[in-house]
N, C-alpha and C. Protein backbone atom coordinates (compact mmCIF):
# COMPACT_ATOMS: atom_id res chain seq x y z
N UNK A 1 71.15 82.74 161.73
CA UNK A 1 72.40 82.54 161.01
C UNK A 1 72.24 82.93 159.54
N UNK A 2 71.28 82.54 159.06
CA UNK A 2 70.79 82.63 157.58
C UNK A 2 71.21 84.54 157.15
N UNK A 3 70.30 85.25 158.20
CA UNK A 3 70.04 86.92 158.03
C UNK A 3 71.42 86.86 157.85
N UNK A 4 72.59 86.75 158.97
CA UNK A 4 74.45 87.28 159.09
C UNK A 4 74.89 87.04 157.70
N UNK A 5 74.08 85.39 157.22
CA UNK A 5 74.76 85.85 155.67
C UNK A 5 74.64 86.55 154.93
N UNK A 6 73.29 87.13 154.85
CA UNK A 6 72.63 87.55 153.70
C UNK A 6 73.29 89.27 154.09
N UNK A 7 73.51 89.53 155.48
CA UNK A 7 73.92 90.65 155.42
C UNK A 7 75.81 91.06 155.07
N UNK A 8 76.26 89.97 155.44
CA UNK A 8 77.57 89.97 155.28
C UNK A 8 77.67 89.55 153.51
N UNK A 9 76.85 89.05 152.48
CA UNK A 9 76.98 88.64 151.19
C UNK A 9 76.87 90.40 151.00
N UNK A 10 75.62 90.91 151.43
CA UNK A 10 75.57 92.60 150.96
C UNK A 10 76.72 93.63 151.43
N UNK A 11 77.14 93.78 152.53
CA UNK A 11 77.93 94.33 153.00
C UNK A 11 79.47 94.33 151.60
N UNK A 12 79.76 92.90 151.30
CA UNK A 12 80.92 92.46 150.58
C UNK A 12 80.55 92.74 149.12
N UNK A 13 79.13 93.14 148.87
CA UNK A 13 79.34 93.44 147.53
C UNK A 13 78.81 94.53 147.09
N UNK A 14 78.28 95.33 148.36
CA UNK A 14 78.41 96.87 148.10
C UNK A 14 80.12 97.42 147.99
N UNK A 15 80.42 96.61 149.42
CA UNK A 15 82.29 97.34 149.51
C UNK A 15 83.21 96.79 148.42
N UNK A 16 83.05 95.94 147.87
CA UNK A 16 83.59 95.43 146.94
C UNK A 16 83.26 95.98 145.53
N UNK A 17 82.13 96.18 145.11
CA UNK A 17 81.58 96.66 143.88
C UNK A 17 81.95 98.03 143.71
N UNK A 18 82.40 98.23 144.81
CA UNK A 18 82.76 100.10 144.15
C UNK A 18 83.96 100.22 144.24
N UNK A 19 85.33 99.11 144.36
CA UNK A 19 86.70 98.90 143.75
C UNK A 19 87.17 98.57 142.29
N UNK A 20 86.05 98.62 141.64
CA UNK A 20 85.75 98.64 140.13
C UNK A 20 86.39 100.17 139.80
N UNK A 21 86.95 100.33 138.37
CA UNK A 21 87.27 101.63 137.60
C UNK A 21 85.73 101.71 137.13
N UNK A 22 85.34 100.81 135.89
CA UNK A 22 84.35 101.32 135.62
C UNK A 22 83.34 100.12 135.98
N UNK A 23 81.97 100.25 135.20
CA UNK A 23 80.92 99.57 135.52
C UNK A 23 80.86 98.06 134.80
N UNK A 24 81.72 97.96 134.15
CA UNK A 24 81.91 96.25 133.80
C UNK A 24 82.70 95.88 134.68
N UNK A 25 83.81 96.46 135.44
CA UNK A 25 84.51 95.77 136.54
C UNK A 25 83.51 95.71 137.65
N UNK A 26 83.34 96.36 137.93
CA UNK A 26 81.78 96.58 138.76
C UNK A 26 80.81 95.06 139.03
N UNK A 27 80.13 95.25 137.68
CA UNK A 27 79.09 93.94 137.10
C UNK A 27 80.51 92.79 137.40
N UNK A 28 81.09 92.64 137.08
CA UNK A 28 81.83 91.53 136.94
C UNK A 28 82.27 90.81 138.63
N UNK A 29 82.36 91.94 139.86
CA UNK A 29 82.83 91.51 140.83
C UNK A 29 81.72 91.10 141.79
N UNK A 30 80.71 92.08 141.31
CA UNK A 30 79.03 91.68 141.72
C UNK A 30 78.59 90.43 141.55
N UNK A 31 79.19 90.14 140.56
CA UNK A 31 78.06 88.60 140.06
C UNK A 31 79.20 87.84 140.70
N UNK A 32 80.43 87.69 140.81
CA UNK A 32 81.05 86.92 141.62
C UNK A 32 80.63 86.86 142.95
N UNK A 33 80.57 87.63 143.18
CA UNK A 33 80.56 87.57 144.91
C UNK A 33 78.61 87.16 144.75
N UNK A 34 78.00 87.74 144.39
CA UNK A 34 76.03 87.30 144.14
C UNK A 34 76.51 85.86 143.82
N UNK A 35 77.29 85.19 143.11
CA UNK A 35 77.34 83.90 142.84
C UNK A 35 77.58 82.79 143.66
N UNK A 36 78.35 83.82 144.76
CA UNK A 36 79.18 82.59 145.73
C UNK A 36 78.01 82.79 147.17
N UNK A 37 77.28 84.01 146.88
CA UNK A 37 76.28 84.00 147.74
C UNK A 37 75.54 83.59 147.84
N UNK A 38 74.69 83.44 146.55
CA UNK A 38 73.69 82.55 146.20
C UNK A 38 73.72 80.63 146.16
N UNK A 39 75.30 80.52 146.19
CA UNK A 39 75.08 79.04 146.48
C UNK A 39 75.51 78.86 147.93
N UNK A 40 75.71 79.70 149.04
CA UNK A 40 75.79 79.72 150.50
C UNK A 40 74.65 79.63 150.74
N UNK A 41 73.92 80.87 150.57
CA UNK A 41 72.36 80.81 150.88
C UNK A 41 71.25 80.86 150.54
N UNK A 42 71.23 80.38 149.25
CA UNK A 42 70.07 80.03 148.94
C UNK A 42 70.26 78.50 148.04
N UNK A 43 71.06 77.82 149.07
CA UNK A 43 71.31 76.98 148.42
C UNK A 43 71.37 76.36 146.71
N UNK A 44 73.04 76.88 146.62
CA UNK A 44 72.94 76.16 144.96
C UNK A 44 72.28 76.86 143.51
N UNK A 45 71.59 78.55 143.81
CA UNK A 45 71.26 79.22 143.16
C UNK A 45 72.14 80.49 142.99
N UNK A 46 73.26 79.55 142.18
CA UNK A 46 73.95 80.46 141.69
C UNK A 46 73.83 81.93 140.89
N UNK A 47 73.24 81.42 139.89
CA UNK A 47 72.65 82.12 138.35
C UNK A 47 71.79 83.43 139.59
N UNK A 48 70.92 83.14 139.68
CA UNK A 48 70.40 84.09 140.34
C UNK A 48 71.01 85.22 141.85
N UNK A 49 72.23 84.50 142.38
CA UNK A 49 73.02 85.58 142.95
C UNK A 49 73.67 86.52 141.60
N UNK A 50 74.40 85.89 140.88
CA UNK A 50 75.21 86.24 140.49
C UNK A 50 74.29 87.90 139.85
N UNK A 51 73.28 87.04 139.15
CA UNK A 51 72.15 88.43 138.62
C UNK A 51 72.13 89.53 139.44
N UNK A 52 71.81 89.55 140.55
CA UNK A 52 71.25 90.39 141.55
C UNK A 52 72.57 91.49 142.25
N UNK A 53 74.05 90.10 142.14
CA UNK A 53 75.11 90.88 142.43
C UNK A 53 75.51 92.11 141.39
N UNK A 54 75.43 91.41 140.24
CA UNK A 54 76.06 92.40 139.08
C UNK A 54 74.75 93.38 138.87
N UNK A 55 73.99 93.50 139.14
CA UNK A 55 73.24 94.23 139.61
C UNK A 55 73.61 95.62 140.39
N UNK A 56 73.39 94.51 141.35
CA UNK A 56 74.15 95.71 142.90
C UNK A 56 75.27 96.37 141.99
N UNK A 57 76.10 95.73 142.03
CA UNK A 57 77.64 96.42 141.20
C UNK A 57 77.23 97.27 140.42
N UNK A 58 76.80 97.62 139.45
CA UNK A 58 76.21 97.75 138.57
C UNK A 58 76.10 99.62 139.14
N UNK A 59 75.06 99.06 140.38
CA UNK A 59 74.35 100.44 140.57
C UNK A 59 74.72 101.28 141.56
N UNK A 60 75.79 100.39 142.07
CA UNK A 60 77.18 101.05 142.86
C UNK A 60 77.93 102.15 142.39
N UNK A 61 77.96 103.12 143.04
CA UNK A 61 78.98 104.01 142.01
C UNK A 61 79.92 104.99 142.74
């Protein structure tokens, strides 16, 4: 169950991160969605989805 999230958190913030104009909309929808991922599954470690999302976003293009 754990993997479906972790693949469905990526799936939603690759497809999502590249509905950004530019790369702060980008970073900005990344770390949302890394945020809400990170307290699904990895319990409560927000800060650190959010990083990794705006990240992803980030390098989405």
């Amino acid at each position: 169950m754990r993997k479906f999230f972790t693949i469905t958190a990526v799936i939603a913030t690759t497809g999502l991160a590249a509905c950004g104009d530019n790369n702060l909309q980008r970073a900005a929808v990344g770390g949302a969605i890394g945020c809400a991922a990170g307290e699904v599954i990895a319990n409560g470690r927000c800060v650190e989805g959010a990083v990794v999302g705006a990240g992803v976003g980030v390098l989405t293009n």
